[in-house]
PDB file of N, CA and C in Angstrom:
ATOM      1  N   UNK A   1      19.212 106.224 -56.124  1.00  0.00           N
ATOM      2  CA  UNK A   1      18.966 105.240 -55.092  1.00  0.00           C
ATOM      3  C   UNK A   1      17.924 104.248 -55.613  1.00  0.00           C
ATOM      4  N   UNK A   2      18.324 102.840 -55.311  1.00  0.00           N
ATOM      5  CA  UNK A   2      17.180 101.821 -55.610  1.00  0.00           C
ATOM      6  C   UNK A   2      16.793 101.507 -54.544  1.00  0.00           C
ATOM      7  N   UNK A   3      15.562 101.281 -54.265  1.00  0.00           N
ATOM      8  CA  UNK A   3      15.040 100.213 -53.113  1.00  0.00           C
ATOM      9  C   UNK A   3      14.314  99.055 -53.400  1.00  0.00           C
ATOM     10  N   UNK A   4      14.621  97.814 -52.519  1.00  0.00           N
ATOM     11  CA  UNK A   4      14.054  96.627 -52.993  1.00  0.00           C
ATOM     12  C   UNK A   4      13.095  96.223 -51.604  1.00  0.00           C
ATOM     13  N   UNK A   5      12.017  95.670 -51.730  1.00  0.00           N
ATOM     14  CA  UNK A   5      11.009  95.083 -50.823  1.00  0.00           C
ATOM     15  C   UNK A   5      11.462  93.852 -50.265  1.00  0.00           C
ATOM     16  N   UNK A   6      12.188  93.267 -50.717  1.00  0.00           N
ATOM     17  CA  UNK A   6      12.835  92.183 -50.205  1.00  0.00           C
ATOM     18  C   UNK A   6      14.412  91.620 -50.759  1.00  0.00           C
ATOM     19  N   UNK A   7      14.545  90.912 -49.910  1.00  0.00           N
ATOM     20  CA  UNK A   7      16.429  90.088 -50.158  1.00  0.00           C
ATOM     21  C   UNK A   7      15.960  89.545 -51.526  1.00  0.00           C
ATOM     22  N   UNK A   8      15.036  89.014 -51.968  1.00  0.00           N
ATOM     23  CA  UNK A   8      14.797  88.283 -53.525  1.00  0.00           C
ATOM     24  C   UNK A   8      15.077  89.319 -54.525  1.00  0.00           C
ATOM     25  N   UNK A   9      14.422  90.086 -53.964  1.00  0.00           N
ATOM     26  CA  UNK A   9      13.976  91.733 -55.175  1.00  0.00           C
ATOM     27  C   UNK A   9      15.690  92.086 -55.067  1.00  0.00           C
ATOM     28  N   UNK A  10      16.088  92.054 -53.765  1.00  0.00           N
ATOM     29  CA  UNK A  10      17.771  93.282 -53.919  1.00  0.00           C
ATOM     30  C   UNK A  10      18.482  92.650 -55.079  1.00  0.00           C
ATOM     31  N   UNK A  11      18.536  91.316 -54.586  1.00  0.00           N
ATOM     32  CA  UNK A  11      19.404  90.586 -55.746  1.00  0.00           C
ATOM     33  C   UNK A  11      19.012  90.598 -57.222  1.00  0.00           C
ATOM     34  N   UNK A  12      18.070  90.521 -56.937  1.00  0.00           N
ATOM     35  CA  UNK A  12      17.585  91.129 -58.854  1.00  0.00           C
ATOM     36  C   UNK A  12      18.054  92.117 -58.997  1.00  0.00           C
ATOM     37  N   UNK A  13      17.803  93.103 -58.128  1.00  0.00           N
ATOM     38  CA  UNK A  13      17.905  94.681 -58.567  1.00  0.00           C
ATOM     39  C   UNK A  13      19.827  94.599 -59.126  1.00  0.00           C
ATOM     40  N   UNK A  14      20.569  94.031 -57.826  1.00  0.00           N
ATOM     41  CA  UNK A  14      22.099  94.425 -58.276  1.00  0.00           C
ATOM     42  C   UNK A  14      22.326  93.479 -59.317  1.00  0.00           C
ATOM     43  N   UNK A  15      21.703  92.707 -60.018  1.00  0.00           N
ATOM     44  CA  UNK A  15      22.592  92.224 -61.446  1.00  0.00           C
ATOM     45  C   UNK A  15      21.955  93.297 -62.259  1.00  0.00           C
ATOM     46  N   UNK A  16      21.021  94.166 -62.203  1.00  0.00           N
ATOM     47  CA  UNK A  16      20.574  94.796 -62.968  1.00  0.00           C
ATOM     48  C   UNK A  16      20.418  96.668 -63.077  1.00  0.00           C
ATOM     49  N   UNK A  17      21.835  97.068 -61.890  1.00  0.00           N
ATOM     50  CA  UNK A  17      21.628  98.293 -61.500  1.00  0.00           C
ATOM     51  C   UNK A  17      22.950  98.701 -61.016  1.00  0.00           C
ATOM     52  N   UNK A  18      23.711  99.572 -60.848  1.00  0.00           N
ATOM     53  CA  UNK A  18      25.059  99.619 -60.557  1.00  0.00           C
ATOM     54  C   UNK A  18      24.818 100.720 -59.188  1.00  0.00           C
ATOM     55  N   UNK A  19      25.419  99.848 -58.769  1.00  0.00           N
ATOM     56  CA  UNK A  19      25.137  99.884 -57.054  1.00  0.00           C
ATOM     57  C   UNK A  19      26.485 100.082 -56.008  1.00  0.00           C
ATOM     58  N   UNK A  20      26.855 101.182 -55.163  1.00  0.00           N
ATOM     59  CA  UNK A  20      27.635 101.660 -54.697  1.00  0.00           C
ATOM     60  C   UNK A  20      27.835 101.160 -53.489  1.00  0.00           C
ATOM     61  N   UNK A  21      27.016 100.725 -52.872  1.00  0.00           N
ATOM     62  CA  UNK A  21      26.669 100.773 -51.565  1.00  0.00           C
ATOM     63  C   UNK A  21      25.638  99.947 -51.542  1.00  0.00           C
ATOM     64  N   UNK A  22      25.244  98.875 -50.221  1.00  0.00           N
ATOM     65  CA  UNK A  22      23.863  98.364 -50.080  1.00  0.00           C
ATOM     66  C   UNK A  22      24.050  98.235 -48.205  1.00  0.00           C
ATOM     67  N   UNK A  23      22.215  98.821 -48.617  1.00  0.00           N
ATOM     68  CA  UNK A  23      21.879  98.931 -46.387  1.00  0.00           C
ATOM     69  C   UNK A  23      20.573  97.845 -46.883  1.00  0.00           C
ATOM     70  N   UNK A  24      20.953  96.852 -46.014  1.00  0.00           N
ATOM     71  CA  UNK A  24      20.097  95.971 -45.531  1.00  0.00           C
ATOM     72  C   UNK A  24      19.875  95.186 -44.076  1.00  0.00           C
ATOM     73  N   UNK A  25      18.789  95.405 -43.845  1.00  0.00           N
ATOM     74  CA  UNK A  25      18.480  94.642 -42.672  1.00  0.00           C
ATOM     75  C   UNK A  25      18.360  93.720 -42.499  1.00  0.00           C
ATOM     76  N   UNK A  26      18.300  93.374 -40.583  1.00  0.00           N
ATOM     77  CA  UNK A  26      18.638  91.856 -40.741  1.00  0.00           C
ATOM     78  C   UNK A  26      17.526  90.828 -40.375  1.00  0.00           C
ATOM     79  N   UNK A  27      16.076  91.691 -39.802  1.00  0.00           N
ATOM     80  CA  UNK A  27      15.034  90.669 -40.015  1.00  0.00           C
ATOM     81  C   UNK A  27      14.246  91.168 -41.322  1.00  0.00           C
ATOM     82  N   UNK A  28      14.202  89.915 -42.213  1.00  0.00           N
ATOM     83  CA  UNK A  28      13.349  90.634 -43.415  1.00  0.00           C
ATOM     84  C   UNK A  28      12.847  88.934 -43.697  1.00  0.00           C
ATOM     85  N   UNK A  29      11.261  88.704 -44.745  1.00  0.00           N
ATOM     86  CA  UNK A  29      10.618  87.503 -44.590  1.00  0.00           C
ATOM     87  C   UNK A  29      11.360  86.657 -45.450  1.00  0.00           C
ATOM     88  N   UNK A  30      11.752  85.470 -45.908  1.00  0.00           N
ATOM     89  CA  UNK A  30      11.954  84.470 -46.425  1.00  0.00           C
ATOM     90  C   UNK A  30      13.695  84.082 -46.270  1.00  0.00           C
ATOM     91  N   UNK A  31      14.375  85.421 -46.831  1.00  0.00           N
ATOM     92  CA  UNK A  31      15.861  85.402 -46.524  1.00  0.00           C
ATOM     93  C   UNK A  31      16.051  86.366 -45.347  1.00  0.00           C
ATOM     94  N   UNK A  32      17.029  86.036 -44.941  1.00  0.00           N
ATOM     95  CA  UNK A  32      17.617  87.368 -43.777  1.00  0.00           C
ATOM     96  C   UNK A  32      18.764  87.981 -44.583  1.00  0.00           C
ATOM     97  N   UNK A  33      18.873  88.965 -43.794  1.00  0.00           N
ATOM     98  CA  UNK A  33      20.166  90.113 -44.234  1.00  0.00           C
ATOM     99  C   UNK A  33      21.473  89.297 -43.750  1.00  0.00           C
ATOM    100  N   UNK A  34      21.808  88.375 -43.276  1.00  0.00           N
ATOM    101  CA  UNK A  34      22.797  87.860 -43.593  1.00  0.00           C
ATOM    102  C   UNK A  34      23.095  87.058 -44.177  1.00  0.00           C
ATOM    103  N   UNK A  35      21.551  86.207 -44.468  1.00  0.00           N
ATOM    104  CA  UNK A  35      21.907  85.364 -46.160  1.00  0.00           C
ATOM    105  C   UNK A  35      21.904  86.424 -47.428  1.00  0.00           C
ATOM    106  N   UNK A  36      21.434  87.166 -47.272  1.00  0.00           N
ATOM    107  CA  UNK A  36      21.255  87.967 -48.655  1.00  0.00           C
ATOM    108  C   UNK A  36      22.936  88.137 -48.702  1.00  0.00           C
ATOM    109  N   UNK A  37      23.282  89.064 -47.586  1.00  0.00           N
ATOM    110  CA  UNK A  37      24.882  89.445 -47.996  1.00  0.00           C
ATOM    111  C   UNK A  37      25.546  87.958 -48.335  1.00  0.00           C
ATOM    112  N   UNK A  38      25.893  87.118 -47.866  1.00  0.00           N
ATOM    113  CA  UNK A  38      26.180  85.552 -48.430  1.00  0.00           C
ATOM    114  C   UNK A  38      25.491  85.468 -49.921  1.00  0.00           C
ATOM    115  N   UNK A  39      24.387  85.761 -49.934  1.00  0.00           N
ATOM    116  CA  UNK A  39      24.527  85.509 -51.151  1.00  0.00           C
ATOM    117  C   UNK A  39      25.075  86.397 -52.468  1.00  0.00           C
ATOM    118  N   UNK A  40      24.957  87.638 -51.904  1.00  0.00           N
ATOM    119  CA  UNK A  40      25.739  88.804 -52.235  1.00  0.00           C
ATOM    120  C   UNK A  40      27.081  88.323 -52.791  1.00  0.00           C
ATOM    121  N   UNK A  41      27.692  88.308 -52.197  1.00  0.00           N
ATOM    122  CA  UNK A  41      29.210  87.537 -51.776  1.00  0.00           C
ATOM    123  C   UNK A  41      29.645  86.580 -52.680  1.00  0.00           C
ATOM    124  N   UNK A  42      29.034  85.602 -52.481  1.00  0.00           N
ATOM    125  CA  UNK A  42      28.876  84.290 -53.647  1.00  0.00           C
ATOM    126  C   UNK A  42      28.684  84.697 -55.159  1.00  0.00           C
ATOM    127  N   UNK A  43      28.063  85.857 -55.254  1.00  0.00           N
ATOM    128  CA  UNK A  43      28.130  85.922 -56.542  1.00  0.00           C
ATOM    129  C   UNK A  43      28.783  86.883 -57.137  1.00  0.00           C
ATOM    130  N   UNK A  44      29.846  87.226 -55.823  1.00  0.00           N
ATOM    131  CA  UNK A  44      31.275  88.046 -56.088  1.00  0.00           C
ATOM    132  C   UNK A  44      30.964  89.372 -56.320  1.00  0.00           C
ATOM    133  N   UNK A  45      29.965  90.170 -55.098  1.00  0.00           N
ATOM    134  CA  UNK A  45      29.515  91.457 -55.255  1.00  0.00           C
ATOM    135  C   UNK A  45      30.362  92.269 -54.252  1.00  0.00           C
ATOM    136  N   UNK A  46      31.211  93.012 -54.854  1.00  0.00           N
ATOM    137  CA  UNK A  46      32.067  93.756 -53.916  1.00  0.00           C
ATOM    138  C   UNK A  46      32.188  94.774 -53.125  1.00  0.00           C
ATOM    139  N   UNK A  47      31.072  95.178 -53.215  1.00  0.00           N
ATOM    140  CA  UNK A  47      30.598  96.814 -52.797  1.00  0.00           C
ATOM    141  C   UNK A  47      30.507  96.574 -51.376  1.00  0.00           C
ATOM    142  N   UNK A  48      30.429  97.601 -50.848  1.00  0.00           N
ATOM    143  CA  UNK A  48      30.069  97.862 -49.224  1.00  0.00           C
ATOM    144  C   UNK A  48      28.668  97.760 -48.927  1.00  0.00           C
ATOM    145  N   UNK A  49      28.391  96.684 -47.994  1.00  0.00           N
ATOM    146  CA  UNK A  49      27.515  96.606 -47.599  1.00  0.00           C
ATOM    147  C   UNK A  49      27.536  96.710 -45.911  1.00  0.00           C
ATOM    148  N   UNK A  50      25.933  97.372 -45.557  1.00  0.00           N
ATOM    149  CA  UNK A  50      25.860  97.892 -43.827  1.00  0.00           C
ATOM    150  C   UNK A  50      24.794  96.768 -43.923  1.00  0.00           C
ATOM    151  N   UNK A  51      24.822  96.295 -42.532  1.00  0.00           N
ATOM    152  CA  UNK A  51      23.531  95.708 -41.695  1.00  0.00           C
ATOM    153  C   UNK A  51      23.126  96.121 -40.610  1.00  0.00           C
ATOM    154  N   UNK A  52      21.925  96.633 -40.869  1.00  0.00           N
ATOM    155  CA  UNK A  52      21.117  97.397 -39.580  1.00  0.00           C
ATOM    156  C   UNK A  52      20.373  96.299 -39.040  1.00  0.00           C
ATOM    157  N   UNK A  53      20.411  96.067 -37.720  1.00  0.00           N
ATOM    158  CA  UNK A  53      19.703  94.971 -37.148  1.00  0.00           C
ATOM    159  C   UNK A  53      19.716  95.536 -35.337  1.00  0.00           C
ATOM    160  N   UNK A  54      18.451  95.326 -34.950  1.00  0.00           N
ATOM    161  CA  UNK A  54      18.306  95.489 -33.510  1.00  0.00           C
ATOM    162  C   UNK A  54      18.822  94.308 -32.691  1.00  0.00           C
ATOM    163  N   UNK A  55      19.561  93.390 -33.217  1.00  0.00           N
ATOM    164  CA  UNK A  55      19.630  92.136 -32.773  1.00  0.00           C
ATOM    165  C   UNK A  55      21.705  91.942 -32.681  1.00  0.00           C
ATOM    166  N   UNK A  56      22.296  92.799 -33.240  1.00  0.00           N
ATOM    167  CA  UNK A  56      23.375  92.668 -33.161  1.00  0.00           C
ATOM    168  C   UNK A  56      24.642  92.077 -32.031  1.00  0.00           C
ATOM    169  N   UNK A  57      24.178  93.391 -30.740  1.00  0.00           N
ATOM    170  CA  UNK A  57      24.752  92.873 -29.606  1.00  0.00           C
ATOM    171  C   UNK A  57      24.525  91.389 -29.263  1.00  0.00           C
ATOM    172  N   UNK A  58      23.133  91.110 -29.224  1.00  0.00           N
ATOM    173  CA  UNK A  58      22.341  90.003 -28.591  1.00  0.00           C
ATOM    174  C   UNK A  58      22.871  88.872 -29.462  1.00  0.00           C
ATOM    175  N   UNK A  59      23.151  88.893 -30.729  1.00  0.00           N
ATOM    176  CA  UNK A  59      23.653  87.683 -31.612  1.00  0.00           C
ATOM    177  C   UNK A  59      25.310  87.498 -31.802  1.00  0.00           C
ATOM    178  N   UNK A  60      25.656  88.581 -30.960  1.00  0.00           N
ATOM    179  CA  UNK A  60      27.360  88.629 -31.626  1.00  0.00           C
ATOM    180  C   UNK A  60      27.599  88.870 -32.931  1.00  0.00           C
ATOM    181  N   UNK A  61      26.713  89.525 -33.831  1.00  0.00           N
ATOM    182  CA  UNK A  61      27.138  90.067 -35.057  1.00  0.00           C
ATOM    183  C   UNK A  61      28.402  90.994 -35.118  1.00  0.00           C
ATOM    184  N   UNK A  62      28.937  89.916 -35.860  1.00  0.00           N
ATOM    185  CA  UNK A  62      30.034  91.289 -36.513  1.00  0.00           C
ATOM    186  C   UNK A  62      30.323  91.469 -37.861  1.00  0.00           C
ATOM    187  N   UNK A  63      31.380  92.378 -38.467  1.00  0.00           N
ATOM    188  CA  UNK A  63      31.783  92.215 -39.772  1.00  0.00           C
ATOM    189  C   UNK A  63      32.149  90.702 -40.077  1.00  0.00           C
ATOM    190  N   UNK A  64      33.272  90.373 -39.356  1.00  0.00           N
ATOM    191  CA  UNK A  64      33.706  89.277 -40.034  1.00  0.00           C
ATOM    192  C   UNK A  64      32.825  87.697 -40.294  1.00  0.00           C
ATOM    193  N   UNK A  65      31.832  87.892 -38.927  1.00  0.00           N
ATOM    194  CA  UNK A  65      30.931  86.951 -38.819  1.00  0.00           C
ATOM    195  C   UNK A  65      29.501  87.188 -39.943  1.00  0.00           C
ATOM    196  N   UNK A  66      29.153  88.193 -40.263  1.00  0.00           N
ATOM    197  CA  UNK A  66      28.261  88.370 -41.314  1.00  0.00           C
ATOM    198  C   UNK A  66      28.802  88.582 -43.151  1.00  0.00           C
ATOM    199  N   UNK A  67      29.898  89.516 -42.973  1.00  0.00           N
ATOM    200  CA  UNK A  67      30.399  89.549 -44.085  1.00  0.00           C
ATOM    201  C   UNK A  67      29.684  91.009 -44.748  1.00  0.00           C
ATOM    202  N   UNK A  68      29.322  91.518 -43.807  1.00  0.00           N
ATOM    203  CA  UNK A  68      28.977  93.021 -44.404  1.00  0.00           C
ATOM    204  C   UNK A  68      30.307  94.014 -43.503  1.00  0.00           C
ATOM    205  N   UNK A  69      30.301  95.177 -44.369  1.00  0.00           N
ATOM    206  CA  UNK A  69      31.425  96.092 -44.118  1.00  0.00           C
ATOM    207  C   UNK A  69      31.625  96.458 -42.665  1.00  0.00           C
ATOM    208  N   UNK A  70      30.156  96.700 -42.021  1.00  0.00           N
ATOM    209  CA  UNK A  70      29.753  97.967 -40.908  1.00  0.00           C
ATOM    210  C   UNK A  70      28.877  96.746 -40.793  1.00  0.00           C
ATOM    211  N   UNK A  71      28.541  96.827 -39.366  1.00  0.00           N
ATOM    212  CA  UNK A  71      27.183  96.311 -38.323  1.00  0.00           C
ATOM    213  C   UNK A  71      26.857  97.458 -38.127  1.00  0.00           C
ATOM    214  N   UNK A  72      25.574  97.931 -37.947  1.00  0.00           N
ATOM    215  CA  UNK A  72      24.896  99.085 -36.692  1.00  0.00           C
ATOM    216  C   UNK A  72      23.933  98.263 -36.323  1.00  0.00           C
ATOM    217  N   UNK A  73      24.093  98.557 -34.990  1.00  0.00           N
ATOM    218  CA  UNK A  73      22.853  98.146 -33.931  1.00  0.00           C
ATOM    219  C   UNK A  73      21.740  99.431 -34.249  1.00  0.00           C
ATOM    220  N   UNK A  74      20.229  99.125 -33.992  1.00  0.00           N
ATOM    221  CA  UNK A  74      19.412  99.889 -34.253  1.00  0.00           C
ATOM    222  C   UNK A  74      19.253 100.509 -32.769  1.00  0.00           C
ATOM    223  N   UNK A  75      19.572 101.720 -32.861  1.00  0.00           N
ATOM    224  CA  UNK A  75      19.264 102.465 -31.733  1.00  0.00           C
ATOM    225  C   UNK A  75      18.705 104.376 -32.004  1.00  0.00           C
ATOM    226  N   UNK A  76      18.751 104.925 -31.174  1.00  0.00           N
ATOM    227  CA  UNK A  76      18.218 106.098 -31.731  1.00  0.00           C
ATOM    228  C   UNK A  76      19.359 106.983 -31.985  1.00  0.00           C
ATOM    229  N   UNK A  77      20.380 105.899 -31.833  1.00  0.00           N
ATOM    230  CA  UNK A  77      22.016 107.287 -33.420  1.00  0.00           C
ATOM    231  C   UNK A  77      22.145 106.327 -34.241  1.00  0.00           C
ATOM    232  N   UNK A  78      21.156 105.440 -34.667  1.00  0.00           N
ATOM    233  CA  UNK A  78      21.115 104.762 -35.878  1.00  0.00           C
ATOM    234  C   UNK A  78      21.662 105.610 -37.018  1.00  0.00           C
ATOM    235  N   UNK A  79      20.753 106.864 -37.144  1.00  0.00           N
ATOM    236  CA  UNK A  79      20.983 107.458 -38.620  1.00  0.00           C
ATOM    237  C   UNK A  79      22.208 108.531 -38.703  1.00  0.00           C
ATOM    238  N   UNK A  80      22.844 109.047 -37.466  1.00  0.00           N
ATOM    239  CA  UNK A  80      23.743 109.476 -37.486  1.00  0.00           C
ATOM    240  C   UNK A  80      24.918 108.451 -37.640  1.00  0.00           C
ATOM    241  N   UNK A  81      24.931 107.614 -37.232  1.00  0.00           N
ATOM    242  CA  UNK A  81      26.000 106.207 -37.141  1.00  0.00           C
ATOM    243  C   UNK A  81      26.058 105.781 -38.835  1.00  0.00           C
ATOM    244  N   UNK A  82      24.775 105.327 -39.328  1.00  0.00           N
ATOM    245  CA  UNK A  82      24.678 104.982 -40.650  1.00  0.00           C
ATOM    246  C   UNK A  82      24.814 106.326 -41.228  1.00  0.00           C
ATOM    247  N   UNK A  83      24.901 107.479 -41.985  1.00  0.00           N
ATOM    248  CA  UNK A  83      25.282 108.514 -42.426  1.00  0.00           C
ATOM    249  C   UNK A  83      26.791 108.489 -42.236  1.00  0.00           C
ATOM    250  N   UNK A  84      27.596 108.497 -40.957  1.00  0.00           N
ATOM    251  CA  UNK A  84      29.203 108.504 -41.338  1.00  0.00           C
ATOM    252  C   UNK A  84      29.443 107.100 -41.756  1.00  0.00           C
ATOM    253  N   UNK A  85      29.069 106.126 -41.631  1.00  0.00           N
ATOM    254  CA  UNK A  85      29.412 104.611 -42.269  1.00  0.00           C
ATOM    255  C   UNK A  85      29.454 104.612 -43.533  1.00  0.00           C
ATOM    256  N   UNK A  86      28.142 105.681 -44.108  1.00  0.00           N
ATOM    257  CA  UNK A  86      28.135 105.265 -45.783  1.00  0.00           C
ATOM    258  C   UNK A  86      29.406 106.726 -46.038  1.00  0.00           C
ATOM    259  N   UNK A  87      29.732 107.153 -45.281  1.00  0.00           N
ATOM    260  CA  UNK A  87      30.802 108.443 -46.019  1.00  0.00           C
ATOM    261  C   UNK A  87      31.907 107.816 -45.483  1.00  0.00           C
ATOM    262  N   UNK A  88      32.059 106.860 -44.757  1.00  0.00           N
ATOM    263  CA  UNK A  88      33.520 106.093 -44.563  1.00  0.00           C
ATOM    264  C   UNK A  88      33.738 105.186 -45.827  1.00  0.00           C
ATOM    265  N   UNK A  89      32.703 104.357 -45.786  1.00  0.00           N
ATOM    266  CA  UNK A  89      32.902 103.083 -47.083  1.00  0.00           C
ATOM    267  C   UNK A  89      32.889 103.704 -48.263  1.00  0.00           C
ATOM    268  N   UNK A  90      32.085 105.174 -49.006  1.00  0.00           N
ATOM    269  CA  UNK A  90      32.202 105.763 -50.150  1.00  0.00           C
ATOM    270  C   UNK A  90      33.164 106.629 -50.515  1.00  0.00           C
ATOM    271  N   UNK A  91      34.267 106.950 -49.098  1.00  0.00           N
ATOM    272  CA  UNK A  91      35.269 107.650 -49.515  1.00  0.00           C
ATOM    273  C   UNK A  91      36.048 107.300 -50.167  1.00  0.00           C
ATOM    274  N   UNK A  92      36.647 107.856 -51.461  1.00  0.00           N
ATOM    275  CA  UNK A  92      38.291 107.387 -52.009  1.00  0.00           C
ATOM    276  C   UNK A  92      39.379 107.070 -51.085  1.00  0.00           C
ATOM    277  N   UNK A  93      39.543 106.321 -51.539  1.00  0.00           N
ATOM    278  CA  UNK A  93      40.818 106.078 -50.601  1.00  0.00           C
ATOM    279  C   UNK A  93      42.018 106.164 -50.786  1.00  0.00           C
ATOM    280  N   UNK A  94      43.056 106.836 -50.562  1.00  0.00           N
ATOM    281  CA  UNK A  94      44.404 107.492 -51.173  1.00  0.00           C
ATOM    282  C   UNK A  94      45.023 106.008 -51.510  1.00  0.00           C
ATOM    283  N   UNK A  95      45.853 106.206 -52.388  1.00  0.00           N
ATOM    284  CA  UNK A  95      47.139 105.102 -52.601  1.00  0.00           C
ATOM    285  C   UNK A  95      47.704 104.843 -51.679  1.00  0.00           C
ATOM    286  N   UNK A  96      48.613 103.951 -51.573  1.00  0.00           N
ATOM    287  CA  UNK A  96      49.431 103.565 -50.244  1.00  0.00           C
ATOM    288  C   UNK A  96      50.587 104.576 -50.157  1.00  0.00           C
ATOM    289  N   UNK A  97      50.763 104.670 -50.874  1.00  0.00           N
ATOM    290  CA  UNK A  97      52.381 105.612 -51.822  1.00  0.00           C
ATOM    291  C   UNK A  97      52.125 107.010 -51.488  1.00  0.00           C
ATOM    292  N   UNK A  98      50.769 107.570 -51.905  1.00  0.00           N
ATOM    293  CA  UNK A  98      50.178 108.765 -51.842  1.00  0.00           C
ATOM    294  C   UNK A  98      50.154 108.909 -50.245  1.00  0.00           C
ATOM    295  N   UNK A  99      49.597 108.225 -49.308  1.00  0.00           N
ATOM    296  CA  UNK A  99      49.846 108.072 -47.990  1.00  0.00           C
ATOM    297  C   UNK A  99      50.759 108.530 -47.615  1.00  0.00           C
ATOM    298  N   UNK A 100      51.878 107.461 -47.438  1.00  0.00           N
ATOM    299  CA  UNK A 100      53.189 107.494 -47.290  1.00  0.00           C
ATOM    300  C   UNK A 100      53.762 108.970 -47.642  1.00  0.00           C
ATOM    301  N   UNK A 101      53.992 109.695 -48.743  1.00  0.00           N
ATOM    302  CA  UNK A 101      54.573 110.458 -49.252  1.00  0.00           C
ATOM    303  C   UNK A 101      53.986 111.772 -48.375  1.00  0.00           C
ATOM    304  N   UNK A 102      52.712 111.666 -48.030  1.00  0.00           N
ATOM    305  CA  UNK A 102      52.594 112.610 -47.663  1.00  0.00           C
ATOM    306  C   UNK A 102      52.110 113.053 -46.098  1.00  0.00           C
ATOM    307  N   UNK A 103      52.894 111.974 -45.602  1.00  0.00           N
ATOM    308  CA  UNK A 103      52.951 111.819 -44.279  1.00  0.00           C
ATOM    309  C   UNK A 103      54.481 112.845 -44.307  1.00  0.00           C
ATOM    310  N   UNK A 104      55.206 112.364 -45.105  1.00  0.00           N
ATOM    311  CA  UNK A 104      56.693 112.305 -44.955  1.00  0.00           C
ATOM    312  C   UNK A 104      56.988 114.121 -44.825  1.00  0.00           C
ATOM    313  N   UNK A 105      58.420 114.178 -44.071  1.00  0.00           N
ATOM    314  CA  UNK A 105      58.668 115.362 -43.855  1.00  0.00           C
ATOM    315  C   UNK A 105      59.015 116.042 -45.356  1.00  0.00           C
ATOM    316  N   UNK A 106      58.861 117.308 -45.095  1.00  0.00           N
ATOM    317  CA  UNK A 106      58.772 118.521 -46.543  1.00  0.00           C
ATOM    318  C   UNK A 106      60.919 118.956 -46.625  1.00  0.00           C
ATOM    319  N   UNK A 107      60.816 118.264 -47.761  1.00  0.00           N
ATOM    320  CA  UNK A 107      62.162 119.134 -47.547  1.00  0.00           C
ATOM    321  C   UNK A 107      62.177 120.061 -48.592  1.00  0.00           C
ATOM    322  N   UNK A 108      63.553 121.059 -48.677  1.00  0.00           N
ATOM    323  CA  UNK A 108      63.254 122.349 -49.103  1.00  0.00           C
ATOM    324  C   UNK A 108      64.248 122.484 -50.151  1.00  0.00           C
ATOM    325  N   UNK A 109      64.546 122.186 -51.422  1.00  0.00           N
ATOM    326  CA  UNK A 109      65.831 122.238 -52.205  1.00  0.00           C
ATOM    327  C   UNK A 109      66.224 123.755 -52.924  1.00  0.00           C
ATOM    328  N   UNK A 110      67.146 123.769 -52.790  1.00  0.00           N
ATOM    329  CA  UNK A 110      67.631 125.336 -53.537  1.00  0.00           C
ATOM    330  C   UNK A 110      68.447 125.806 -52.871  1.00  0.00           C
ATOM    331  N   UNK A 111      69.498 126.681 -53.816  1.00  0.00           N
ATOM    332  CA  UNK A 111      70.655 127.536 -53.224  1.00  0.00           C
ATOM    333  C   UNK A 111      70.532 128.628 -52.574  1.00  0.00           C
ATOM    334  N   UNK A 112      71.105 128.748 -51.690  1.00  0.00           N
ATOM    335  CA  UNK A 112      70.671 130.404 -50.639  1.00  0.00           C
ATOM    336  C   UNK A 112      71.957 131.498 -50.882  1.00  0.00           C
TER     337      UNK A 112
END
């Protein structure tokens, strides 16, 4: 795990650290957590990113409007909420094919 003191520092840190995942918040001093992810973005960083912000409801934050994976509102199932978010976005994710196939019914071949 890296941690950065600020949106200036994160962005240093990910050209310089291989990074799975990023939780950033959304009041922080000079940049906010939704310019950082913008700027994230812009410089074509693909990973999953969460934004924790007490301000969510109140601003209409969402994924598509911020550009991070997951919103959580800060409340007191913050860390249970963020804990299955980062095991949703870090899970593998089956093939489409692999899906499919194994949705599909089992059939049984051989002579009786």
């Amino acid at each position: 795990m890296v941690t950065a003191g600020s949106a200036e520092e994160a962005l240093e840190l990910v050209e310089h650290h291989s990074v799975d995942l990023l939780v950033t918040d959304f009041r922080m001093p000079a940049m906010d957590g939704v310019e950082l992810i913008r700027a994230l973005r812009a410089r074509n960083f693909e990973k999953p990113i969460i934004l924790l912000t007490g301000f969510a409801e109140k601003l209409g934050f969402t994924e598509d409007i911020t550009g991070a994976n997951m919103v959580i509102q800060k409340s007191a199932n913050e860390v249970q909420i963020l804990s299955r978010g980062v095991k949703r976005l870090l899970m593998p994710r089956k093939p489409q094919a692999a899906v499919k196939s194994s949705n599909a019914p089992q059939s049984s071949s051989g002579s009786q």
